[in-house]
C-alpha atoms as a PDB file:
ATOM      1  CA  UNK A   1       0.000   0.000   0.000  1.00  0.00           C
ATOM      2  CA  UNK A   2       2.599   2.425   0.916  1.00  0.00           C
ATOM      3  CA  UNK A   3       4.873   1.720  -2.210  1.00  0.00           C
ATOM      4  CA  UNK A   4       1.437   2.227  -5.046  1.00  0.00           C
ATOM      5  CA  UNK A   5       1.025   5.418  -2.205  1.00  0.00           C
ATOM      6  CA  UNK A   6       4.530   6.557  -3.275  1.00  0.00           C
ATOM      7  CA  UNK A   7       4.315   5.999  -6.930  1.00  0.00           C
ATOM      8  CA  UNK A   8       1.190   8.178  -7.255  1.00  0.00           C
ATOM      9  CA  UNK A   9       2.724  10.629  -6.001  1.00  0.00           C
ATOM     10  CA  UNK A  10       5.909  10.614  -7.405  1.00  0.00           C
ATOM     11  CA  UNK A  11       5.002   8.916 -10.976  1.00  0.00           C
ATOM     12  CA  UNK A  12       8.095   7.411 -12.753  1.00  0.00           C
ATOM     13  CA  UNK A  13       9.351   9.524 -15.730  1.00  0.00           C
ATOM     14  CA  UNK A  14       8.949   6.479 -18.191  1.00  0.00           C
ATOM     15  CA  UNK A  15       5.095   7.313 -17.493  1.00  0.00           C
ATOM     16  CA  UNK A  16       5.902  11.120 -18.387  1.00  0.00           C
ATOM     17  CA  UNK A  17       8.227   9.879 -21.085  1.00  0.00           C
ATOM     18  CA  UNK A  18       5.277   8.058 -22.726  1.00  0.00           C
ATOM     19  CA  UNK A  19       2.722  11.142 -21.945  1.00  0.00           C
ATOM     20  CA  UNK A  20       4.520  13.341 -23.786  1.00  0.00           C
ATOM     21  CA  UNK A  21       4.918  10.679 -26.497  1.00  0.00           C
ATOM     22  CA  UNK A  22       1.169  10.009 -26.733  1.00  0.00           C
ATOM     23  CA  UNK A  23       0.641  13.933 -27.070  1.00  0.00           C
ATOM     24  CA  UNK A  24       3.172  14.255 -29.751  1.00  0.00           C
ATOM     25  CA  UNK A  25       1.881  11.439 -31.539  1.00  0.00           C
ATOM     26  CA  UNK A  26      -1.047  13.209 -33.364  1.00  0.00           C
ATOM     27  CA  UNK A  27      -1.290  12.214 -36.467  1.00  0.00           C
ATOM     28  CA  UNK A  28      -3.010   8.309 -36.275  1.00  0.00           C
ATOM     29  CA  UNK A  29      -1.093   5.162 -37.420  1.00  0.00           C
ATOM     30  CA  UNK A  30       1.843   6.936 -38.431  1.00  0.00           C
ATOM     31  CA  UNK A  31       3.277   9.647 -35.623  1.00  0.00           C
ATOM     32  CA  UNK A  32       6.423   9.985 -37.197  1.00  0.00           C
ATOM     33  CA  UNK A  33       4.836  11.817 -39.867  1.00  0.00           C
ATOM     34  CA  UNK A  34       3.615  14.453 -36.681  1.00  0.00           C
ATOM     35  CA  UNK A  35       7.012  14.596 -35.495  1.00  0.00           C
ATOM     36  CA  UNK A  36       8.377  16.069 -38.755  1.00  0.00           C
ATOM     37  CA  UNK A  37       5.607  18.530 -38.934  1.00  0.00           C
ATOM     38  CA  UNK A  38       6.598  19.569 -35.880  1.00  0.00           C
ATOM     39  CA  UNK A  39      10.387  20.034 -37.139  1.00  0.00           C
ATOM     40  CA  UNK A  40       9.353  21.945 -40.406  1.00  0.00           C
ATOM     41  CA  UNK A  41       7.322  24.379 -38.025  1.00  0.00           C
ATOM     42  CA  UNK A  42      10.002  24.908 -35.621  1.00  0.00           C
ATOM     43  CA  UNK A  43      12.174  25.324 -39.138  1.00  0.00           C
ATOM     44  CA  UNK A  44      10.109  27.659 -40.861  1.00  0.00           C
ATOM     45  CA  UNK A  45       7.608  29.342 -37.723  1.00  0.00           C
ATOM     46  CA  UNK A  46      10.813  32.199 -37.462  1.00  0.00           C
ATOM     47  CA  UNK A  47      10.991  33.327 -40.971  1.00  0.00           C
ATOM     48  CA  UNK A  48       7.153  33.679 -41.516  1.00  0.00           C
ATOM     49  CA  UNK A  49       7.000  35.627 -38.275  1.00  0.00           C
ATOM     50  CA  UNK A  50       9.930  37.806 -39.674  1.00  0.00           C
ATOM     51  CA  UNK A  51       7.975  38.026 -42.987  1.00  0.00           C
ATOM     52  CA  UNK A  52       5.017  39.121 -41.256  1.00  0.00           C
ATOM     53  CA  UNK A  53       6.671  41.630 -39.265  1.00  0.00           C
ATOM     54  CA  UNK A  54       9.486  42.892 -40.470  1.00  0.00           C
ATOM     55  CA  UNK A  55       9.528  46.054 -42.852  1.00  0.00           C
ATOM     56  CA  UNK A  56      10.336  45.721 -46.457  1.00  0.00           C
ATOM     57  CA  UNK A  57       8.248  44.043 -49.707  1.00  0.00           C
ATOM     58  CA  UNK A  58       4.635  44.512 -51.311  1.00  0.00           C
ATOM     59  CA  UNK A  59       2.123  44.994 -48.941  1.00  0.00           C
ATOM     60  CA  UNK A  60      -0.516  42.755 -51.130  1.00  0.00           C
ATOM     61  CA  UNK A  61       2.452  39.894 -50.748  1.00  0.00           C
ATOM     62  CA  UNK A  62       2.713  40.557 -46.764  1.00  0.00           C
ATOM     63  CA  UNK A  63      -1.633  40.291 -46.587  1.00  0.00           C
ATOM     64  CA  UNK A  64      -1.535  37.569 -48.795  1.00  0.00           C
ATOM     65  CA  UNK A  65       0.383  36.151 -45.808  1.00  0.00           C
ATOM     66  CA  UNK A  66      -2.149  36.583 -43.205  1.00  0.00           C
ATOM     67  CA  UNK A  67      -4.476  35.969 -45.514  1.00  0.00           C
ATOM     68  CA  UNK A  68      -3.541  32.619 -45.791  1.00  0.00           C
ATOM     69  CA  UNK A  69      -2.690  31.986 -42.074  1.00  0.00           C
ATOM     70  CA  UNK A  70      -5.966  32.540 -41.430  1.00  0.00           C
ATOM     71  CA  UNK A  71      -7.477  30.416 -44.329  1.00  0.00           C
ATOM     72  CA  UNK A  72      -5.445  27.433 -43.084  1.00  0.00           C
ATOM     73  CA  UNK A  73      -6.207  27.735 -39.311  1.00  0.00           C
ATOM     74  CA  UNK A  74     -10.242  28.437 -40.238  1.00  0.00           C
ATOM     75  CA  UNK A  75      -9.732  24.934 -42.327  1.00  0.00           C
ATOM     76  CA  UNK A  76      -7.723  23.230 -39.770  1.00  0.00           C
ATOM     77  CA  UNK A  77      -9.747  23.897 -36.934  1.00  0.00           C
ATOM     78  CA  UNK A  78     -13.266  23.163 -39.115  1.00  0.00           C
ATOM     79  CA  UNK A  79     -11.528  19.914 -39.889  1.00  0.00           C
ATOM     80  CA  UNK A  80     -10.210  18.471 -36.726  1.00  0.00           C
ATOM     81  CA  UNK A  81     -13.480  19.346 -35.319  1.00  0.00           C
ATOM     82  CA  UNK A  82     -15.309  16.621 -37.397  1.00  0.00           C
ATOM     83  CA  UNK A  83     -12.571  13.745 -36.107  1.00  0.00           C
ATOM     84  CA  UNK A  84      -9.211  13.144 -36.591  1.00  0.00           C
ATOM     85  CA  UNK A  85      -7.669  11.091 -39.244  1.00  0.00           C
ATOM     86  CA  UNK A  86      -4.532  10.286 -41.387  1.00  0.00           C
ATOM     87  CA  UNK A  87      -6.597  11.894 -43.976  1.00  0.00           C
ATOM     88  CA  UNK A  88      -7.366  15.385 -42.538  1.00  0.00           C
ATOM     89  CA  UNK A  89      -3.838  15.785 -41.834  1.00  0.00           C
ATOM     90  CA  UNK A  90      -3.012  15.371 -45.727  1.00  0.00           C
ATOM     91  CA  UNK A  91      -5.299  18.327 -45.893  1.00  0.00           C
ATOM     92  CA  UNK A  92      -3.510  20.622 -43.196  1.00  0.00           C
ATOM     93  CA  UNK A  93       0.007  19.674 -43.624  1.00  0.00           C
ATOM     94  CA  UNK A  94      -0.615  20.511 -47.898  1.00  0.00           C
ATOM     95  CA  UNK A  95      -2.131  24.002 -46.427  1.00  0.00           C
ATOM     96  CA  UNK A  96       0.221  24.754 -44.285  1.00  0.00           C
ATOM     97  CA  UNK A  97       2.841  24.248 -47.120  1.00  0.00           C
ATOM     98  CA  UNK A  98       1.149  25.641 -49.941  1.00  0.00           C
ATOM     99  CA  UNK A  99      -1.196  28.599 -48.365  1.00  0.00           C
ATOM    100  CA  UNK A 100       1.260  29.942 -45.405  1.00  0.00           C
ATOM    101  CA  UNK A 101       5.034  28.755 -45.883  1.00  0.00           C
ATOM    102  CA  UNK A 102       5.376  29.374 -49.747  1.00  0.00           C
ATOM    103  CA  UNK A 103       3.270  32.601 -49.595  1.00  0.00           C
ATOM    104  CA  UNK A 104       5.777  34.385 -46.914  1.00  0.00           C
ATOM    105  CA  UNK A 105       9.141  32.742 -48.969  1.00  0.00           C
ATOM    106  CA  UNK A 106       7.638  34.644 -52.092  1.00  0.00           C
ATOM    107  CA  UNK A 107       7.268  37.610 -49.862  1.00  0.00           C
ATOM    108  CA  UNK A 108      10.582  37.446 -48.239  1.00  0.00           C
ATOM    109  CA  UNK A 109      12.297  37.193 -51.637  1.00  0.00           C
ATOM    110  CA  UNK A 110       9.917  40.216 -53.194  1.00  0.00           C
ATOM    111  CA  UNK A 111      11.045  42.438 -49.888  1.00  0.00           C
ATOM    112  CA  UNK A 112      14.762  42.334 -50.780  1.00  0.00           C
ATOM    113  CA  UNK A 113      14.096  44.396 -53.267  1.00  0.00           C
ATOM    114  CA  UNK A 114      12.911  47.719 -50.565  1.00  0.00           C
ATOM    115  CA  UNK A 115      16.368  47.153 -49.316  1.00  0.00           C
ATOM    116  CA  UNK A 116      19.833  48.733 -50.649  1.00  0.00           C
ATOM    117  CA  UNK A 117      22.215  47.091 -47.828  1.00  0.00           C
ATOM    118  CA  UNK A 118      23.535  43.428 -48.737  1.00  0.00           C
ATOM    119  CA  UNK A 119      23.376  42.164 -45.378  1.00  0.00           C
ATOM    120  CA  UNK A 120      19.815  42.732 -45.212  1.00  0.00           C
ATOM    121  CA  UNK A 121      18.729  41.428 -48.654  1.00  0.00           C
ATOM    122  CA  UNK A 122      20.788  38.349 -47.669  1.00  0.00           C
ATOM    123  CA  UNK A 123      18.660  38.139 -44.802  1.00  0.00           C
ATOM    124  CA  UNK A 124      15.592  38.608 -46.801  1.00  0.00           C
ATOM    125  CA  UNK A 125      16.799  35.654 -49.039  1.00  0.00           C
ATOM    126  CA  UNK A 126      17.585  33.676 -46.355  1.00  0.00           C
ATOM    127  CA  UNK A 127      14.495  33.696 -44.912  1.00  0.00           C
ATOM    128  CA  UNK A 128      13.324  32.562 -48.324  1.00  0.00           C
ATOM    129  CA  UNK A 129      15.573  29.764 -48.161  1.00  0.00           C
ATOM    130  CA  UNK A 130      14.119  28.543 -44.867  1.00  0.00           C
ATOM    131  CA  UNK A 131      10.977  28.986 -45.718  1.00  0.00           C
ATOM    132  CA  UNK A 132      11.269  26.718 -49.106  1.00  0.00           C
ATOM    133  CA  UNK A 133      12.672  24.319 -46.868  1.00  0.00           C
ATOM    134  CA  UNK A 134       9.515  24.201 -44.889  1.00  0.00           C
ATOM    135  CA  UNK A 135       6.955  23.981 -47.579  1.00  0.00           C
ATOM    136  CA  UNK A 136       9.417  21.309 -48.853  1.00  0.00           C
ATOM    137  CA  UNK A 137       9.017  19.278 -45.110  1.00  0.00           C
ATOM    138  CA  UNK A 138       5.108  20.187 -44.971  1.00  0.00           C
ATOM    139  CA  UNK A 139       4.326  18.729 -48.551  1.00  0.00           C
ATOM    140  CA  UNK A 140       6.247  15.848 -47.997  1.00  0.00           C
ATOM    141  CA  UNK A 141       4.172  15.121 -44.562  1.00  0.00           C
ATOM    142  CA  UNK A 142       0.897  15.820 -47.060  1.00  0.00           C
ATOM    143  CA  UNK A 143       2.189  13.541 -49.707  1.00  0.00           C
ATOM    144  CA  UNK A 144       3.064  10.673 -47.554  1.00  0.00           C
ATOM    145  CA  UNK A 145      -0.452  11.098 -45.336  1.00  0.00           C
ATOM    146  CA  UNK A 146      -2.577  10.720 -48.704  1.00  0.00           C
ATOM    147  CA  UNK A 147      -0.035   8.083 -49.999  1.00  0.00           C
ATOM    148  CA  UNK A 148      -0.371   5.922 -46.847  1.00  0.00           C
ATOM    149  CA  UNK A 149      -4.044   6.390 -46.613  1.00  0.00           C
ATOM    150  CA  UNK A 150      -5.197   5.050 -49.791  1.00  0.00           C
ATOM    151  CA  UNK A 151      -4.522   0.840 -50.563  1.00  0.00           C
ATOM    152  CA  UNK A 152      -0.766  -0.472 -51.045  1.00  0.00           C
ATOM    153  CA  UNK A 153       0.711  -0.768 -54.573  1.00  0.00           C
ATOM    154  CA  UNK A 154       1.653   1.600 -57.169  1.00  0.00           C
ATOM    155  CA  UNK A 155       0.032   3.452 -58.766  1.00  0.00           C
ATOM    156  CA  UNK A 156      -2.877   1.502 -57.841  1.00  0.00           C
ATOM    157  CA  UNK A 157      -5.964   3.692 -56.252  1.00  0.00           C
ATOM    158  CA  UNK A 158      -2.822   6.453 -56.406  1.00  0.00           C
ATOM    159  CA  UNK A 159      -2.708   9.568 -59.280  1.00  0.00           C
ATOM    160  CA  UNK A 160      -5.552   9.062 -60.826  1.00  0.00           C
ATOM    161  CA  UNK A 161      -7.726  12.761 -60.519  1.00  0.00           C
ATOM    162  CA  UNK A 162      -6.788  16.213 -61.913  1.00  0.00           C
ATOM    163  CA  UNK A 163      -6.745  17.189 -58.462  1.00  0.00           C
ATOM    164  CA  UNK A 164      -3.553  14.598 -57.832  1.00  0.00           C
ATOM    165  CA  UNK A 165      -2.268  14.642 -61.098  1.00  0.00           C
ATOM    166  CA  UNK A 166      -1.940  18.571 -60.860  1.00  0.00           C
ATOM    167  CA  UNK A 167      -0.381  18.231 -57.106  1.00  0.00           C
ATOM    168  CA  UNK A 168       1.940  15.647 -58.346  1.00  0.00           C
ATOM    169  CA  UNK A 169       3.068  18.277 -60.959  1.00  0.00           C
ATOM    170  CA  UNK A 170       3.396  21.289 -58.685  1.00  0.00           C
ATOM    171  CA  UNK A 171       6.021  18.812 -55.951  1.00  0.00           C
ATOM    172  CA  UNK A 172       7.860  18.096 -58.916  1.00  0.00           C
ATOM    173  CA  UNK A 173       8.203  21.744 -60.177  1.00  0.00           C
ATOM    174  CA  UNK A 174       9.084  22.079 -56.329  1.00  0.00           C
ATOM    175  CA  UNK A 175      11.931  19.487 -56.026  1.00  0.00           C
ATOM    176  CA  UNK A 176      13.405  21.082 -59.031  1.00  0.00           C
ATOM    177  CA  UNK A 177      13.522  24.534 -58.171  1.00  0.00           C
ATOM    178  CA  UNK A 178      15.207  23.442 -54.651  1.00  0.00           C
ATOM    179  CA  UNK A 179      17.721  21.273 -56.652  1.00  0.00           C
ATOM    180  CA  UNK A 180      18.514  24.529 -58.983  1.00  0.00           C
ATOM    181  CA  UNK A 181      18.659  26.847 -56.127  1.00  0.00           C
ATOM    182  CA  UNK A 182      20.899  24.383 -54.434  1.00  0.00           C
ATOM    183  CA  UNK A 183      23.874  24.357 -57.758  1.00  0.00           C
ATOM    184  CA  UNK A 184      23.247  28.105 -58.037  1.00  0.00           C
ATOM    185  CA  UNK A 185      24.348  28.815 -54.496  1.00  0.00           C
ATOM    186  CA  UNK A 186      27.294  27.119 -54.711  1.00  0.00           C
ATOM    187  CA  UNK A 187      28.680  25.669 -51.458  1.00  0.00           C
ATOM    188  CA  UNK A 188      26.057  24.851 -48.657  1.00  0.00           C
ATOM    189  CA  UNK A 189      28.936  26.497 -45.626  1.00  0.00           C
ATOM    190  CA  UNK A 190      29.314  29.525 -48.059  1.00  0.00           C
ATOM    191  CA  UNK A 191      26.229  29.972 -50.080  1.00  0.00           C
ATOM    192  CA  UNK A 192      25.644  32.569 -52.798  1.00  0.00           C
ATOM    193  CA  UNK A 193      22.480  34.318 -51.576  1.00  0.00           C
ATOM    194  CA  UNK A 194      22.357  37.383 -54.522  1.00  0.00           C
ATOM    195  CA  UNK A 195      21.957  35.687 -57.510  1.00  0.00           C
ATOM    196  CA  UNK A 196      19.278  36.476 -59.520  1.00  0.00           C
ATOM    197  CA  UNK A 197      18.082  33.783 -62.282  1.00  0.00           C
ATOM    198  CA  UNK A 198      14.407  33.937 -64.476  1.00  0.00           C
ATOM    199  CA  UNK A 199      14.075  30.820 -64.941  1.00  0.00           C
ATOM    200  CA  UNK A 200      14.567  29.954 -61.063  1.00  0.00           C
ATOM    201  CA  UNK A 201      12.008  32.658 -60.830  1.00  0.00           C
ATOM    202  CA  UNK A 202       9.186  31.287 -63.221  1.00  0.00           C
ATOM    203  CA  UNK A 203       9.315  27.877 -62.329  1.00  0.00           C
ATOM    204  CA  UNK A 204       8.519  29.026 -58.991  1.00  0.00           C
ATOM    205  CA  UNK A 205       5.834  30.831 -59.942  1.00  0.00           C
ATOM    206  CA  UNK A 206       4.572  27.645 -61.982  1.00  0.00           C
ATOM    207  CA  UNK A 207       4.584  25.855 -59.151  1.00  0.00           C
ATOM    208  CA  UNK A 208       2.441  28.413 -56.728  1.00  0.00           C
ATOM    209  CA  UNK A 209       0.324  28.376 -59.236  1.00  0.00           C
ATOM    210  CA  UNK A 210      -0.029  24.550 -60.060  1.00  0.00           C
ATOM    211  CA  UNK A 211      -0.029  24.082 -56.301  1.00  0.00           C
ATOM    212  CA  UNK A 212      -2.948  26.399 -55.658  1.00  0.00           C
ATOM    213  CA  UNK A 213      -4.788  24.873 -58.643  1.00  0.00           C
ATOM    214  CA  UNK A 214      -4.294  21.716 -56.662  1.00  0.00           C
ATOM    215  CA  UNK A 215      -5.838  22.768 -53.789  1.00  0.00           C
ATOM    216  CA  UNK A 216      -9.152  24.371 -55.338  1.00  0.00           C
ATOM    217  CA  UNK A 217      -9.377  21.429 -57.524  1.00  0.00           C
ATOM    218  CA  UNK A 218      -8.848  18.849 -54.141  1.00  0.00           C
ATOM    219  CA  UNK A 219     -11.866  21.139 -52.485  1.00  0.00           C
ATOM    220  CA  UNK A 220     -14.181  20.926 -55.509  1.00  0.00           C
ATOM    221  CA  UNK A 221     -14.141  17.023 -56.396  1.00  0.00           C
ATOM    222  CA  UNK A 222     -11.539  14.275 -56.751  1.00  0.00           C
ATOM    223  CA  UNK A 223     -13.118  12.681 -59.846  1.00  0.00           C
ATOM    224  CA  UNK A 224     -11.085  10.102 -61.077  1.00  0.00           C
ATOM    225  CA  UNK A 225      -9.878  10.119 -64.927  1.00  0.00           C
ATOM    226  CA  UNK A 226      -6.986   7.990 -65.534  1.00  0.00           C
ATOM    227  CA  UNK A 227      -7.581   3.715 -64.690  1.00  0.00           C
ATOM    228  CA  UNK A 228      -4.328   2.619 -63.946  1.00  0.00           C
ATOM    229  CA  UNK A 229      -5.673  -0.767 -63.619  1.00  0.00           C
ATOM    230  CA  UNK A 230      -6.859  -1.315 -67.020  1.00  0.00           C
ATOM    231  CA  UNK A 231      -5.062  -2.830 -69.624  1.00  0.00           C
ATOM    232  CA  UNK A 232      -4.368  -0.312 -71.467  1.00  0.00           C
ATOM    233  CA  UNK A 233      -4.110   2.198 -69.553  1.00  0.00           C
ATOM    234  CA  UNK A 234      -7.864   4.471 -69.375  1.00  0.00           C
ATOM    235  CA  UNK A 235      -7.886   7.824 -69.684  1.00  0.00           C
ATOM    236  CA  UNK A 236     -11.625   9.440 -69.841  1.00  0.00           C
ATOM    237  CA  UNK A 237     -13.491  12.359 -68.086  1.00  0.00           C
ATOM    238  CA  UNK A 238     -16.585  11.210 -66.374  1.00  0.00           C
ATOM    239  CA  UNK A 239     -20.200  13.261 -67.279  1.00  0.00           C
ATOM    240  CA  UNK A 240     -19.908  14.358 -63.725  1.00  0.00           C
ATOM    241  CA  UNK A 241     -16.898  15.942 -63.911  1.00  0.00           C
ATOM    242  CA  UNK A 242     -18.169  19.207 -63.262  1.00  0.00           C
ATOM    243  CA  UNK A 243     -20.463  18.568 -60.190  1.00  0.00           C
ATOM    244  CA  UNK A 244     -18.948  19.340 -56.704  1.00  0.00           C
ATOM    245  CA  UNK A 245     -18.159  16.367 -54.566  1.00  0.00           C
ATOM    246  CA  UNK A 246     -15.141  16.344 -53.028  1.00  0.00           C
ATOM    247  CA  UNK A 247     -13.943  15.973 -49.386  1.00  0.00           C
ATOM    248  CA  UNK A 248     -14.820  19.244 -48.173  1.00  0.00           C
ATOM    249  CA  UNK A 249     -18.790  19.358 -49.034  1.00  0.00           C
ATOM    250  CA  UNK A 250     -18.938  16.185 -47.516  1.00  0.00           C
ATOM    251  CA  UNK A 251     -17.706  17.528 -44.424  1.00  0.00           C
ATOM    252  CA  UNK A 252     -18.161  21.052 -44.406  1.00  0.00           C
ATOM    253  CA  UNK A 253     -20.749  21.707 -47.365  1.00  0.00           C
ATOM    254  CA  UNK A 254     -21.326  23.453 -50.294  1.00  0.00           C
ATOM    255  CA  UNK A 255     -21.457  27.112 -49.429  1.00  0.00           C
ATOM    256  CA  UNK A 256     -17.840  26.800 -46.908  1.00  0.00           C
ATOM    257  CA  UNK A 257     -16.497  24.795 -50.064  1.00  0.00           C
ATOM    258  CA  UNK A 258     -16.868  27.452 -52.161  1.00  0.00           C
ATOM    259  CA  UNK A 259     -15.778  30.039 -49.483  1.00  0.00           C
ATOM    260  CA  UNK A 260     -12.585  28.099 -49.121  1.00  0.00           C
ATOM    261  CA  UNK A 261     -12.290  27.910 -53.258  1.00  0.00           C
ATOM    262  CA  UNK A 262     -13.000  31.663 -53.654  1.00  0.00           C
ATOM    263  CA  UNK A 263     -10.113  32.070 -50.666  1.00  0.00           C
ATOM    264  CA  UNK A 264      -7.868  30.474 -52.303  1.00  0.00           C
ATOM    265  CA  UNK A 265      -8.211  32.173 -55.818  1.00  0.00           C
ATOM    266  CA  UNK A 266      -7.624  35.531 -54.288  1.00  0.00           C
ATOM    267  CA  UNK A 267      -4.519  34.810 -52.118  1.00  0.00           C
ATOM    268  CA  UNK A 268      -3.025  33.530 -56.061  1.00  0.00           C
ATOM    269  CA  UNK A 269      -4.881  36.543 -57.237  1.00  0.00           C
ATOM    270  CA  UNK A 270      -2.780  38.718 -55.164  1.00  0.00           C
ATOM    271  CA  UNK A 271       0.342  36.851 -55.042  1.00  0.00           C
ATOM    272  CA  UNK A 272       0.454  36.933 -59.057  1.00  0.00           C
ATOM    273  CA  UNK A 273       0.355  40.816 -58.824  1.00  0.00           C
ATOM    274  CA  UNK A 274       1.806  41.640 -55.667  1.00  0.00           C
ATOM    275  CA  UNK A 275       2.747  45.170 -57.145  1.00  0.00           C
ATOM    276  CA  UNK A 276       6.030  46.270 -56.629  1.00  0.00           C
ATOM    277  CA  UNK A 277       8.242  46.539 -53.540  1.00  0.00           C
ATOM    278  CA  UNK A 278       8.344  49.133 -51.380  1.00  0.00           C
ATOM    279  CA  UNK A 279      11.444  51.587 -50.644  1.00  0.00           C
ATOM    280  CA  UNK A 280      12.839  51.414 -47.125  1.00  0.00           C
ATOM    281  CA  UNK A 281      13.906  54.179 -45.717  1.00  0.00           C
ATOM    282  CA  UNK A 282      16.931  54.432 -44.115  1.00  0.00           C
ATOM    283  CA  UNK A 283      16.315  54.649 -40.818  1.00  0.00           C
ATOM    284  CA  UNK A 284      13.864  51.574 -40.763  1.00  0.00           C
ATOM    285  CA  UNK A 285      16.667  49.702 -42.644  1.00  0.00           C
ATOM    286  CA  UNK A 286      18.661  50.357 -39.601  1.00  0.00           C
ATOM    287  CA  UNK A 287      16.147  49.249 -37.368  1.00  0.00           C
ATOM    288  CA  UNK A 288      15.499  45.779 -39.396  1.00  0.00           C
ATOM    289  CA  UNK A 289      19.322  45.348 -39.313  1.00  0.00           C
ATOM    290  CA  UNK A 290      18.931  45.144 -35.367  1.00  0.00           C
ATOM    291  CA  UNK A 291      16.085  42.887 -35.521  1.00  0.00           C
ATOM    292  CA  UNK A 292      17.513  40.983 -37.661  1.00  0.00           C
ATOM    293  CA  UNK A 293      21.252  40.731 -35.536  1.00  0.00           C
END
């Protein structure tokens, strides 16, 4: 009696060990996919909060920002509030990724341009850099938790909507653009941060915009039009192909469907034509150089 006394009071830190496990471990059937979200947001939280502070760049680009912060928690918490599943974390780790990390890198890259001082454009980039890095980590967590969810083989039940076909598209425009970025900086201890390259640029754009297509096209429907299966190979475009019925009207209906469409075709509406950077001036130059030490 006196030892179970004892240990409910002081409870061994195996049982706190495994608490904090069982917290962490919030993504079902595969936690390890929670713990690298968890790493990308520690990665990349610091450079968005830097992009949505600090002076410098478009202010359409800096709203989009917010604008999509917002869009991502609204769909996150509207989510997680009808049950938890591998599934619904495809959903928020692809927002997260597409809708609030790549937004802020595109602004953090647009802001170098209000500043004359290298130091702080390097920082700008930088920021950029990081923040690539976590849309990279977040749509990798997406990708797997769709991957995982649907029936083993390949390609199976896998790549066969627009919607997927159009995501698959925008990763690999992704992957690319982090592999070219990667030669054009040179050496990883000493990277080259001012370089300056249009077709770095447009791909990047290509892929914001294939990414966001995704999205919309994952909240309309996710009508199937390639049979992997069949022998040969089906492609065909169903008579339905225009009705909604995706994921989201199931679970959050039409009208907040088309809320979270209309959403997501202004933030690319805005991000497209960000208008042009603003000048610093001097003195608030000075004072991101501090913040930024």
């Amino acid at each position: 009696f006196v030892l179970e006394f004892w240990e409910n009071l002081n409870p061994s830190p195996h049982k706190a060990e495994l608490a904090a496990m069982e917290a962490l471990a919030f993504i079902p059937d595969y936690p390890a996919l929670g713990y690298v979200l968890l790493g990308v947001g520690l990665l990349g939280t610091p450079s968005l909060l830097r992009a949505l502070w600090l002076a410098g760049g478009p202010l359409r680009s800096k709203m989009s920002v917010f604008h999509g912060l917002g869009l991502t928690v609204t769909i996150a918490a509207l989510t997680l509030k009808k049950g938890n599943s591998l599934f619904v974390w495809h959903v928020i780790a692809m927002s997260l990724g597409v809708l609030v990390f790549q937004p802020a890198a595109l602004h953090s890259i647009l802001a170098r341009h209000s500043f004359k001082d290298p130091e702080t454009r390097k920082a700008r980039v930088m920021d950029h850099k990081l923040l690539q890095m976590a849309v990279m980590g977040s749509v990798a967590v997406g990708f797997l938790a769709i991957f995982l969810n649907k029936p083993a083989g390949f390609p199976g039940r896998h790549f066969m909507s627009v919607h997927s076909l159009v995501g698959l598209f925008a990763l690999a425009l992704m992957g690319w653009n982090i592999l070219d970025a990667g030669y054009r900086q040179g050496s990883p201890f000493a990277p080259k941060l001012l370089w300056v390259s249009r077709l770095h640029q447009s791909m990047g754009t290509l892929a914001f915009t294939c990414a966001l297509l995704a999205v919309m096209l994952g909240f309309f429907n996710r009508t199937a039009v390639v049979d992997w299966a069949a022998e040969p190979i089906v492609f065909s475009l169903p008579d339905t192909w225009h009705e909604m019925d995706g994921w989201a009207k199931n679970m959050h209906g039409e009208n907040a469907t088309w809320m979270f469409i209309g959403a997501t075709v202004l933030l690319l509406a805005n991000m497209l034509v960000p208008g042009g950077a603003r000048a610093v001036p001097r003195w608030r130059g000075d004072l991101v150089d501090k913040k930024v030490s």
